[in-house]
Protein backbone atom coordinates (compact mmCIF):
# COMPACT_ATOMS: atom_id res chain seq x y z
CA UNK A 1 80.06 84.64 -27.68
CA UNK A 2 78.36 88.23 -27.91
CA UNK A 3 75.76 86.82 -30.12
CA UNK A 4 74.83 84.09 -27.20
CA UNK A 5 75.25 86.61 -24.34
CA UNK A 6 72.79 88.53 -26.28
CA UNK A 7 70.20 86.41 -26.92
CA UNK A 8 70.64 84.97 -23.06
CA UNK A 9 69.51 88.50 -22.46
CA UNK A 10 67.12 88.69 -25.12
CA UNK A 11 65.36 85.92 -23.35
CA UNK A 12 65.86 87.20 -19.99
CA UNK A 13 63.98 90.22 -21.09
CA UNK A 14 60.65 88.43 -22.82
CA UNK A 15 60.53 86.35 -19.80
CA UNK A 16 60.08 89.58 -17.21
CA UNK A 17 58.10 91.00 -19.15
CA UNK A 18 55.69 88.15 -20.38
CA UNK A 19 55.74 90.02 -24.27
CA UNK A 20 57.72 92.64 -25.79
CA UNK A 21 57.40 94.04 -29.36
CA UNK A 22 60.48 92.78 -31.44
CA UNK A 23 60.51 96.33 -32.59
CA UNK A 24 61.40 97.25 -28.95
CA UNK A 25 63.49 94.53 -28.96
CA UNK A 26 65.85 95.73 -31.57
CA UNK A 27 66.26 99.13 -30.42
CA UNK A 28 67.00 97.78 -26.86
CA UNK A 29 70.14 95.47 -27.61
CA UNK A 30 71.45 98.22 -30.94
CA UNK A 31 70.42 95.52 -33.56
CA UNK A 32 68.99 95.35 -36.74
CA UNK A 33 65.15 94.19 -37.05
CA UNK A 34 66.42 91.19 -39.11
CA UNK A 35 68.80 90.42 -36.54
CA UNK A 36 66.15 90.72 -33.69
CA UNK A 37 63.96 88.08 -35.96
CA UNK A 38 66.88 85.80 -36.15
CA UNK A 39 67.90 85.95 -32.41
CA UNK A 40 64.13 85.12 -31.52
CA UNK A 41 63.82 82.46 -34.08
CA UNK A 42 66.60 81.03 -32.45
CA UNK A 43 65.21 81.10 -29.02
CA UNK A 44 62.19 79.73 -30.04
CA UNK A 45 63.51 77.02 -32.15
CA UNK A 46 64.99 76.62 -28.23
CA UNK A 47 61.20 76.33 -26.98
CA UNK A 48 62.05 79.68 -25.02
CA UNK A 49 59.31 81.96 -26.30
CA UNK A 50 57.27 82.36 -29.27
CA UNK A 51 56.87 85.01 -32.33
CA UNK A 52 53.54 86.16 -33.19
CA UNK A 53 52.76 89.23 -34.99
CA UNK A 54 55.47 91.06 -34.16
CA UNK A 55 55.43 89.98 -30.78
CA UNK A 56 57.74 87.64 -28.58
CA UNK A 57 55.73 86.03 -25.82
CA UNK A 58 56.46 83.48 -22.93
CA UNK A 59 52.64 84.16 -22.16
CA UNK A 60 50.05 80.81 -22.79
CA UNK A 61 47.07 80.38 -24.56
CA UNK A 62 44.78 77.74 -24.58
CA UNK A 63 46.94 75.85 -27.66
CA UNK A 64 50.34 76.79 -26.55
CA UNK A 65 52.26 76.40 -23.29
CA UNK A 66 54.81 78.66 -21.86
CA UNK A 67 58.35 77.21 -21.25
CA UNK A 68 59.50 76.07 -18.08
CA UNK A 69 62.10 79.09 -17.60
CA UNK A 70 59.11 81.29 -17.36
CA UNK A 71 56.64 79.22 -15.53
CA UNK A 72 58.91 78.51 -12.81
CA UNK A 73 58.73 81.93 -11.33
CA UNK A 74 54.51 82.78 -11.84
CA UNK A 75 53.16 81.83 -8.95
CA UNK A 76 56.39 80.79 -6.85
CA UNK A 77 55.10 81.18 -3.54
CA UNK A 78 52.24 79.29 -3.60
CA UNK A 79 53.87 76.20 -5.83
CA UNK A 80 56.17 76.06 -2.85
CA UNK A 81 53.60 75.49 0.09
CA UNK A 82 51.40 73.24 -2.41
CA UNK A 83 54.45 71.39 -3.01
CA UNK A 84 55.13 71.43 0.71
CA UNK A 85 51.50 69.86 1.49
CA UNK A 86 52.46 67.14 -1.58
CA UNK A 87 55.59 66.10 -0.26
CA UNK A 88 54.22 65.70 3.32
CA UNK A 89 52.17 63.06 1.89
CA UNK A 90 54.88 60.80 1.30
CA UNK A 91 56.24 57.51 2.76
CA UNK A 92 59.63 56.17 3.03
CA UNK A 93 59.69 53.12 1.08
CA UNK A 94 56.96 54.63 -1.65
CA UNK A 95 57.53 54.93 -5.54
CA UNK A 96 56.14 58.07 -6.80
CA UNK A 97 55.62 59.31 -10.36
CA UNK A 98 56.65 63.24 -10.60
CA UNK A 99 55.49 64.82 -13.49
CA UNK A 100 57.62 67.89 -15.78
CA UNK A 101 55.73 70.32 -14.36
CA UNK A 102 57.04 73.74 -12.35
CA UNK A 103 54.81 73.08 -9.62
CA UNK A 104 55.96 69.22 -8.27
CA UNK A 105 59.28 70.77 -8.83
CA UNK A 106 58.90 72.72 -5.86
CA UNK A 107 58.92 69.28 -4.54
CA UNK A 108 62.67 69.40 -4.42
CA UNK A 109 63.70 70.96 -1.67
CA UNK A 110 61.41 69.12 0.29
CA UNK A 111 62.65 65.48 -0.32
CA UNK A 112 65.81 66.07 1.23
CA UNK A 113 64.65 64.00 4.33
CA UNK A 114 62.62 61.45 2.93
CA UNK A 115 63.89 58.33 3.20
CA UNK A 116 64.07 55.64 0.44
CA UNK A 117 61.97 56.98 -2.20
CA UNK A 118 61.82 56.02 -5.62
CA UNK A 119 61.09 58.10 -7.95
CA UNK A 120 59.84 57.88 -11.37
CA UNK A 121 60.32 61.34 -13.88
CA UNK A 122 60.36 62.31 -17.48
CA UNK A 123 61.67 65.94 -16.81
CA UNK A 124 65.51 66.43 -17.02
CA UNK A 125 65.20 69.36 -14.83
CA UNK A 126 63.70 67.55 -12.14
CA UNK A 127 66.07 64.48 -12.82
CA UNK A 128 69.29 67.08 -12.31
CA UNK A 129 67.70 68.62 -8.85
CA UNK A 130 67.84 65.28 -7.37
CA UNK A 131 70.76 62.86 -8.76
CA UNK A 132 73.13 64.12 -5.97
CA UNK A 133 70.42 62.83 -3.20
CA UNK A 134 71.86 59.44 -2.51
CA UNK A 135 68.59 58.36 -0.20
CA UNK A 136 66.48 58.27 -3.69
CA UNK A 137 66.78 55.81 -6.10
CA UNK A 138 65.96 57.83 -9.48
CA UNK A 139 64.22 56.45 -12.32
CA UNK A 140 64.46 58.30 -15.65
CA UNK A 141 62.19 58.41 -18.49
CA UNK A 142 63.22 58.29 -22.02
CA UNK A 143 62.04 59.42 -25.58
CA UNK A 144 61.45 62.33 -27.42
CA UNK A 145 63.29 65.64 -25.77
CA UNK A 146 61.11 68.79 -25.75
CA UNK A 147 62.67 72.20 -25.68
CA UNK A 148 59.60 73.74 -24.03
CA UNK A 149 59.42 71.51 -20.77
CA UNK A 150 63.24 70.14 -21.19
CA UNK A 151 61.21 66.88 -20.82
CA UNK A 152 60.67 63.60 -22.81
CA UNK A 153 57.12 63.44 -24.07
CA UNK A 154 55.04 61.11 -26.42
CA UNK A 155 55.11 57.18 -27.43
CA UNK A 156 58.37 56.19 -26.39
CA UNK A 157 58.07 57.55 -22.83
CA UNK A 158 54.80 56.38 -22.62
CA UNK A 159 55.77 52.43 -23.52
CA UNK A 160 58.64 53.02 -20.88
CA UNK A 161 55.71 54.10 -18.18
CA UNK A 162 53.69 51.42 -19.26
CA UNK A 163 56.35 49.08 -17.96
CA UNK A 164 56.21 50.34 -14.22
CA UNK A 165 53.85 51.13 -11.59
CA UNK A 166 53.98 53.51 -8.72
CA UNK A 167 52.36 54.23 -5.49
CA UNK A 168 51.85 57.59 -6.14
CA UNK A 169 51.82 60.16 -8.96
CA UNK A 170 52.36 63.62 -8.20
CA UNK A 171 51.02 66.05 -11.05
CA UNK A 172 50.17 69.26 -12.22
CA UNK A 173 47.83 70.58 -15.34
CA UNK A 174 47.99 73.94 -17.58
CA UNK A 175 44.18 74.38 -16.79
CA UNK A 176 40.59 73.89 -15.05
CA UNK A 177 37.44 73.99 -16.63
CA UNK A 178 34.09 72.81 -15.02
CA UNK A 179 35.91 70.09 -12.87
CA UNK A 180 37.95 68.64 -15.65
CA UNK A 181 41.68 69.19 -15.92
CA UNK A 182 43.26 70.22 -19.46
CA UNK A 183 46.69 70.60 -21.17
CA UNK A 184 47.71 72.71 -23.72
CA UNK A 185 49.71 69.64 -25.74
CA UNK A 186 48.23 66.24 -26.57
CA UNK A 187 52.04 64.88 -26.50
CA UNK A 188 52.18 65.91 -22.57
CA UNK A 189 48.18 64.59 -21.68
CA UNK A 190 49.06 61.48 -23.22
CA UNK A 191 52.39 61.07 -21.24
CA UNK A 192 50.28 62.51 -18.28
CA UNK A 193 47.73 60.19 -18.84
CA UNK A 194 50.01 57.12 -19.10
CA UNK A 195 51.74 58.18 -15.34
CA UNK A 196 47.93 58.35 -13.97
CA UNK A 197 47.31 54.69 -15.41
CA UNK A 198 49.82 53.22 -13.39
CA UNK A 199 49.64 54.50 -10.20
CA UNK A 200 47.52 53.66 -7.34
CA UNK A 201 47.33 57.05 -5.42
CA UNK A 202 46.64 59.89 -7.72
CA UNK A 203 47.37 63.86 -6.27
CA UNK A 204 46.92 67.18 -8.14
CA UNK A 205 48.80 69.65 -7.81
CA UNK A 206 47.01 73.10 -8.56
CA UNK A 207 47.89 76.78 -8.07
CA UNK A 208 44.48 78.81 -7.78
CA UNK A 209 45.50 80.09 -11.32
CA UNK A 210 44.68 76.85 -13.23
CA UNK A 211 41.29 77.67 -12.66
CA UNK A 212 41.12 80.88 -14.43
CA UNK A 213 43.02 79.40 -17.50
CA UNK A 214 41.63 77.50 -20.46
CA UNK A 215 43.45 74.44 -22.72
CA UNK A 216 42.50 72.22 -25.63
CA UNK A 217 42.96 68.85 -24.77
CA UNK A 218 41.02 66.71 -21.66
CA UNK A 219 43.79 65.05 -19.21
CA UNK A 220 41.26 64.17 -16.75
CA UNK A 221 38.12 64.76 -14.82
CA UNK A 222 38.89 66.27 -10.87
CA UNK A 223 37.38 63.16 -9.61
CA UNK A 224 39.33 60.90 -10.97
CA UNK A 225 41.93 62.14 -8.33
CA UNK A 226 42.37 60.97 -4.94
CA UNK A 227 43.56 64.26 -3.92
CA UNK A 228 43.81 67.77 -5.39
CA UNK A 229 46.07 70.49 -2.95
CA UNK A 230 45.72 74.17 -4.22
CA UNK A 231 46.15 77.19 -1.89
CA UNK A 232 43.83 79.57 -0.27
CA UNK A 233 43.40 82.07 -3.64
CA UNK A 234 41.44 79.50 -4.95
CA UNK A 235 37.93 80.30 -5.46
CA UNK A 236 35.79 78.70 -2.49
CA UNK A 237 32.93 78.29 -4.78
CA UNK A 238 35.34 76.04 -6.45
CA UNK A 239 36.79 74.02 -3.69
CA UNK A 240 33.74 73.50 -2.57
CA UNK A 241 32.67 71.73 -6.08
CA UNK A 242 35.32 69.71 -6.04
CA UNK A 243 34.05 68.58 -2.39
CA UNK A 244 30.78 68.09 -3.25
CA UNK A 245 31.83 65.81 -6.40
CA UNK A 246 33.38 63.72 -3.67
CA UNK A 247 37.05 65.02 -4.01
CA UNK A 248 39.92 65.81 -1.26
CA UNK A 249 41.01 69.41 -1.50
CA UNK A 250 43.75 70.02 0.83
CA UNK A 251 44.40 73.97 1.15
CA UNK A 252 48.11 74.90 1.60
CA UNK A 253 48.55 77.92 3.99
CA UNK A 254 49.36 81.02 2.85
CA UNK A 255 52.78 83.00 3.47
């Protein structure tokens, strides 16, 4: 029980601080350095963090993806009035795809009072927030579980997808780059990819940061979307490119 209370806390501590030297680490919770590398091995065996160079990070780079527990509170404010914006766009009697990510989370609290929605989701988090909402009829996706997301990704999800169509497919994306969205993981573009195939409304949801990040692998080009919502710290130079490539930005207010 100590040992999980400690690495609980462990975690806790990489998340707030985005990276910590496992050297500091170890002389913060009284513990060896070999126990420090164990508790973080752990952890990331969990899809919590990662080890590099003496380092635990929740931070991404353009190959790896920070886990949910940590992406869930960068950016928090303005996830919630994109997802406000998103959910506004709904109509009873729709089916919507929502995606794993942090962002259509925010979704949530906002679904309360829309009526007879089905929804469509891979991401167990997402699936929990909403099972107790009798006035949506939830649809859950199967196959491989990923730590990282707490999410099923890859071939077997994708066949299930491939069996269903939606009205609508709310999504979000790791990164921007010259008007094409990108993802860290090829498992979650091609599970992304699959949701955008069979809907008939596609929306983006974007935090201004996605355009100052970079990622390996191409989900999609912006105007390939019916409509992208970020908030007003995007760039203007930006939203108007997206406008001029024939997209619809919708700009959620700020606080």
């Amino acid at each position: 029980m100590r040992q999980l209370t400690r690495r609980q806390q462990i975690a806790e501590a990489v998340i707030a601080a985005g990276s910590v030297r496992i050297e500091e680490i170890a002389e913060q919770f009284s513990i060896s350095l070999m126990t420090a590398h164990r508790d973080l091995d752990e952890l990331e065996h969990r899809g919590l963090l990662r080890k590099d160079r003496g380092i635990a990070t929740v931070t991404p780079t353009s190959l790896t993806e920070s886990s949910d527990a940590y992406r869930v509170k960068q950016h928090s404010g303005e996830k919630k009035q994109i997802a406000k914006m998103a959910s506004d766009l709904l109509e009873p009697g729709e089916t919507v795809f929502l995606d794993d990510s942090t962002t259509v989370l925010q979704m949530v609290p906002f679904l309360h009072h829309r009526l007879s929605l089905t929804i469509i989701s891979n991401s167990i988090t997402l699936m929990n927030a909403l099972r107790e909402m009798d006035h949506i009829n939830l649809i859950g996706l199967g196959g491989r579980y990923h730590n990282w997301c707490n999410a099923f990704l890859g071939h077997m999800t994708i066949n299930e997808i491939k069996g269903l169509h939606a009205d609508t497919l709310m999504i979000s994306t790791s990164a921007i780059v010259d008007g094409v969205a990108y993802h860290q993981y090829p498992e979650m573009v091609e599970t992304k990819q699959a949701m955008f195939r069979a809907a008939t409304r596609r929306v983006l949801l974007a935090d201004h940061s996605k355009f100052q990040k970079r990622a390996l692998h191409h989900l999609a080009p912006l105007s390939d979307f019916d409509i992208i919502i970020t908030d007003r710290q995007t760039d203007e130079d930006a939203i108007q490119d997206l406008r001029a490539r024939g997209v619809q930005v919708m700009v959620a207010p700020g606080h």
